[in-house]
N, C-alpha and C. Protein backbone atom coordinates (compact mmCIF):
# COMPACT_ATOMS: atom_id res chain seq x y z
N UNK A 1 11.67 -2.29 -30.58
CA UNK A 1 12.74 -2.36 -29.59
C UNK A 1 12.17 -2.09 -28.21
N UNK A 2 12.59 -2.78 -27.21
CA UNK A 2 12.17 -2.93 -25.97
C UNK A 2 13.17 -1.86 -24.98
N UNK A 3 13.02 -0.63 -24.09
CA UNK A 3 13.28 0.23 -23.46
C UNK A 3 12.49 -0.21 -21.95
N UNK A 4 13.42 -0.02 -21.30
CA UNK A 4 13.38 -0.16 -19.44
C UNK A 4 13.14 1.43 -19.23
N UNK A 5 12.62 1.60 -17.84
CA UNK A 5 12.47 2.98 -17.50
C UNK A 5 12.33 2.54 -15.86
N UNK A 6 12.86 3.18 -15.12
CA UNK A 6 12.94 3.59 -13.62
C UNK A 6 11.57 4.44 -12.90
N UNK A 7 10.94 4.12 -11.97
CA UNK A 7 9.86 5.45 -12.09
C UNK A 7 9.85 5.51 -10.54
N UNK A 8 10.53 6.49 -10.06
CA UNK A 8 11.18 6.48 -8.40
C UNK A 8 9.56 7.30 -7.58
N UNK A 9 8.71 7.06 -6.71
CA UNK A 9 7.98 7.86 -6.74
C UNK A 9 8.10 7.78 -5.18
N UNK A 10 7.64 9.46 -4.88
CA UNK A 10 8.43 10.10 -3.07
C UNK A 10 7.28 10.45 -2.53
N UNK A 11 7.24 10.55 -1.59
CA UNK A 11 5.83 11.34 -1.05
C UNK A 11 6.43 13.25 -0.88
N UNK A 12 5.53 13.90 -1.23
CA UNK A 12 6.06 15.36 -1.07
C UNK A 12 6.32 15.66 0.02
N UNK A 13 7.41 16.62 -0.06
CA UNK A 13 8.10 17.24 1.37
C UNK A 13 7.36 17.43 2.58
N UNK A 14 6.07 18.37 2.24
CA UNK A 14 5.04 19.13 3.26
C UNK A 14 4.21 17.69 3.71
N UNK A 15 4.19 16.74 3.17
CA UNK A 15 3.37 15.12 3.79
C UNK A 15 4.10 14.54 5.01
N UNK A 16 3.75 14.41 5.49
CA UNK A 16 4.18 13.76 7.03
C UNK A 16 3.85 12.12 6.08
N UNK A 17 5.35 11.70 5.97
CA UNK A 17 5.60 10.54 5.79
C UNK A 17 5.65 9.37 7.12
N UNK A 18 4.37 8.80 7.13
CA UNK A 18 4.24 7.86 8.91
C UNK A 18 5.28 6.21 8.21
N UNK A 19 5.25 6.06 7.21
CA UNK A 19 6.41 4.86 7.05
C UNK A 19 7.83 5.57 7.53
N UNK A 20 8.44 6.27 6.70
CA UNK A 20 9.66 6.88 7.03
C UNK A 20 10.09 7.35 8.14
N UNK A 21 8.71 7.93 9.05
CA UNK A 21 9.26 8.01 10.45
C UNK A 21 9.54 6.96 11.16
N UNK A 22 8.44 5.72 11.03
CA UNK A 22 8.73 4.51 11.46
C UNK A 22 10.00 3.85 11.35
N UNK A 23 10.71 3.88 10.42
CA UNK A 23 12.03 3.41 10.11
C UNK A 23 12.97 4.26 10.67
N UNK A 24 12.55 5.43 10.38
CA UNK A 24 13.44 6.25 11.11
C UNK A 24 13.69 5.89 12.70
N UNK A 25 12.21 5.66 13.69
CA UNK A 25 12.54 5.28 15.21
C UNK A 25 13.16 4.20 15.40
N UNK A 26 13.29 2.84 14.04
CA UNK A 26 13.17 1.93 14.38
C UNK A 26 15.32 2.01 14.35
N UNK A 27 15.78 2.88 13.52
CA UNK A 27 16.98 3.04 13.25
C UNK A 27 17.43 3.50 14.67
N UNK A 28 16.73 4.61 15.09
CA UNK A 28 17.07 5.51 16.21
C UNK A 28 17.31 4.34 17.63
N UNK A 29 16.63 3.42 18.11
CA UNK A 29 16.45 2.24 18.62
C UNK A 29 17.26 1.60 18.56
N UNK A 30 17.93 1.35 17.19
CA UNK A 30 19.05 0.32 17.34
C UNK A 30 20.58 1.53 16.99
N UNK A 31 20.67 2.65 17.77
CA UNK A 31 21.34 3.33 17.62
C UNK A 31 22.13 3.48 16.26
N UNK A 32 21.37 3.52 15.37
CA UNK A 32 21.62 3.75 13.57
C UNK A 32 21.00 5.04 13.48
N UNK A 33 21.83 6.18 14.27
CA UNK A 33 20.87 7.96 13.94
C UNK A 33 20.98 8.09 12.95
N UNK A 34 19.74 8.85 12.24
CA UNK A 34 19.93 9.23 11.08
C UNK A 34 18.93 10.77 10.98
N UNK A 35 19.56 11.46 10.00
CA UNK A 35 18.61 12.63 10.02
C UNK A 35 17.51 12.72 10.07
N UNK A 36 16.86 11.89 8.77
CA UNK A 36 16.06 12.22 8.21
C UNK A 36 15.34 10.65 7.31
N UNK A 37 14.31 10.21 6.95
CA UNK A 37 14.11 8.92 6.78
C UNK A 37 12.72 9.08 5.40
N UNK A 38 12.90 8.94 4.42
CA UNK A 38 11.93 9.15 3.48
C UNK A 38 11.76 7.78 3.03
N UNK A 39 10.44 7.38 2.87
CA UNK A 39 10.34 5.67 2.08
C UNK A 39 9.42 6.24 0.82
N UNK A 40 9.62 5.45 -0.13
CA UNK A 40 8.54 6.12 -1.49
C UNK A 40 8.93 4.45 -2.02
N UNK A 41 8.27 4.51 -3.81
CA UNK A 41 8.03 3.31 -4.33
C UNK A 41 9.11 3.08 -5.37
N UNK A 42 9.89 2.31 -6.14
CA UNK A 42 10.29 2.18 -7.29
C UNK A 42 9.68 1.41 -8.12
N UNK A 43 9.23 1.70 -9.27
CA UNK A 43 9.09 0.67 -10.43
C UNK A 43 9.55 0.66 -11.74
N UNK A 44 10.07 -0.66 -12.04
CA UNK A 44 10.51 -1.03 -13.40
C UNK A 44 9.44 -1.05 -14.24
N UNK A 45 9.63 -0.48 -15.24
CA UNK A 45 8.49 -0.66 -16.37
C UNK A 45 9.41 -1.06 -17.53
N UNK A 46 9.16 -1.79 -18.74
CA UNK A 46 9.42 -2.56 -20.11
C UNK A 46 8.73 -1.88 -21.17
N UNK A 47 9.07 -1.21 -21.88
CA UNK A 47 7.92 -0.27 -23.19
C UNK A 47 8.68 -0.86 -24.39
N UNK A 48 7.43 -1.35 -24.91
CA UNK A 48 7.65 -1.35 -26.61
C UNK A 48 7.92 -0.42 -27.54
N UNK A 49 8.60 -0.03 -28.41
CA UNK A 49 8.52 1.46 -29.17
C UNK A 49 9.92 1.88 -30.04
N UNK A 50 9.88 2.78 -29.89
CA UNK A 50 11.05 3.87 -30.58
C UNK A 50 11.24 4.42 -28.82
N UNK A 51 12.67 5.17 -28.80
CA UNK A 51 13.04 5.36 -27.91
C UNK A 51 12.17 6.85 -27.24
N UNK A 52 11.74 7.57 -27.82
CA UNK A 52 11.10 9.00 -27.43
C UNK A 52 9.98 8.20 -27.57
N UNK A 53 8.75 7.52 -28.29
CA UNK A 53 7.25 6.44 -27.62
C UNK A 53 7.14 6.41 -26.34
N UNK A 54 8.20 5.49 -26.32
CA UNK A 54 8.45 4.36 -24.58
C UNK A 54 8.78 5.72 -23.58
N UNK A 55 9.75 6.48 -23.82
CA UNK A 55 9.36 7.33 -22.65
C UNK A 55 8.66 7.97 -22.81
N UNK A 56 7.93 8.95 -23.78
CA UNK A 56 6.41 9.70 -23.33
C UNK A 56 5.57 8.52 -22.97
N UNK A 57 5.63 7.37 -22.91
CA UNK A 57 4.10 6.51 -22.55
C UNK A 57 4.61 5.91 -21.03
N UNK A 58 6.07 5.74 -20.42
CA UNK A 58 6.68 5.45 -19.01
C UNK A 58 5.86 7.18 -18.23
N UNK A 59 6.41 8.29 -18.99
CA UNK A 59 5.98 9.22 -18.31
C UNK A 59 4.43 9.29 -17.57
N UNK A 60 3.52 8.92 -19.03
CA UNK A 60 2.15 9.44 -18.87
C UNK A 60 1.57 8.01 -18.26
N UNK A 61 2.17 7.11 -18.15
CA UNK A 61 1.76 5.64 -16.92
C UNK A 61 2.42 6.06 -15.35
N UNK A 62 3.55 7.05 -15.22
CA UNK A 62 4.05 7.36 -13.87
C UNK A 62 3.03 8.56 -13.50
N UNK A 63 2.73 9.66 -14.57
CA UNK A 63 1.78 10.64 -13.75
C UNK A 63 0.59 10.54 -13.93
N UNK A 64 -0.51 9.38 -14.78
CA UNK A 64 -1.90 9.28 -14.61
C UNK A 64 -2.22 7.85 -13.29
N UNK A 65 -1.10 6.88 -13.53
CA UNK A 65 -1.75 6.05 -13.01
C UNK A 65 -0.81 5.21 -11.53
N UNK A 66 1.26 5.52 -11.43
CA UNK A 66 1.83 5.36 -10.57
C UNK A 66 1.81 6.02 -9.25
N UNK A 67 1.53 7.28 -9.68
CA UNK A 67 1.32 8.05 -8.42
C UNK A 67 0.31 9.05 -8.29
N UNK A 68 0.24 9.48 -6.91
CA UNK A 68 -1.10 10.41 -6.67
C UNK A 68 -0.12 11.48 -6.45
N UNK A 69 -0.68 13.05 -7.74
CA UNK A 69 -0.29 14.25 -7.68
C UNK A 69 -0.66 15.21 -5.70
N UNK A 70 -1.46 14.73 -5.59
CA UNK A 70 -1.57 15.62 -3.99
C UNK A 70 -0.94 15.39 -2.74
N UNK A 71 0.03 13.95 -2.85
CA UNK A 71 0.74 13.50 -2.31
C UNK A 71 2.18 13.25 -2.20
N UNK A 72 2.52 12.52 -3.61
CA UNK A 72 3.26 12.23 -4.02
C UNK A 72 4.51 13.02 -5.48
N UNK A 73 5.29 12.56 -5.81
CA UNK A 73 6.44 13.39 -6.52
C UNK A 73 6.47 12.06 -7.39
N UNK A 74 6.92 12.37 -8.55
CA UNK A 74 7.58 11.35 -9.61
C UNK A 74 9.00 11.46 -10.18
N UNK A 75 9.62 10.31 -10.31
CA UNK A 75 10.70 10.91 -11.58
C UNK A 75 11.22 9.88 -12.48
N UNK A 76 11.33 9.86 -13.87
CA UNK A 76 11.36 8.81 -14.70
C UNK A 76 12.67 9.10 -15.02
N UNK A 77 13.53 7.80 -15.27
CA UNK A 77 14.83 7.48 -15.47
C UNK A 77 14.84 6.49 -16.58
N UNK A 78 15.24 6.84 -17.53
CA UNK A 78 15.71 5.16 -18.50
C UNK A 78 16.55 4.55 -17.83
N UNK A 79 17.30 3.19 -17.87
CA UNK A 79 17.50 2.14 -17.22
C UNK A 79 18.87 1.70 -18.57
């Protein structure tokens, strides 16, 4: 059976996010204020398996190989 999984990944708080500020001035500019402006990645992933497989193997593909731990945050969602 085929399982979808969500894998939302953020840059950490203490990172000076230079995309998100960018969007952020670019909002500020066209008078769209906004607090605060975070950009990060989403990806769909497709796992083959039993339902507990597919997400321990979505997990251990989002924290060995989707994102960088010194930077970045993860979080896996089934779909």
């Amino acid at each position: 059976m085929k399982h979808k999984f969500g894998v939302k990944i953020m840059p950490r708080e203490v990172i000076l996010d230079t995309q998100g500020r960018a969007v952020e001035q670019t909002l500020k500019l066209n008078h769209l204020d906004v607090e605060m402006c975070r950009v990060g990645k989403y990806v769909e992933l497709e796992i083959e398996g039993t339902a507990d497989d597919a997400r321990l193997k979505a997990e251990m593909i989002a924290k060995k190989v989707l994102h960088n731990p010194l930077i970045e945050t993860y979080e896996v969602k089934g779909l």
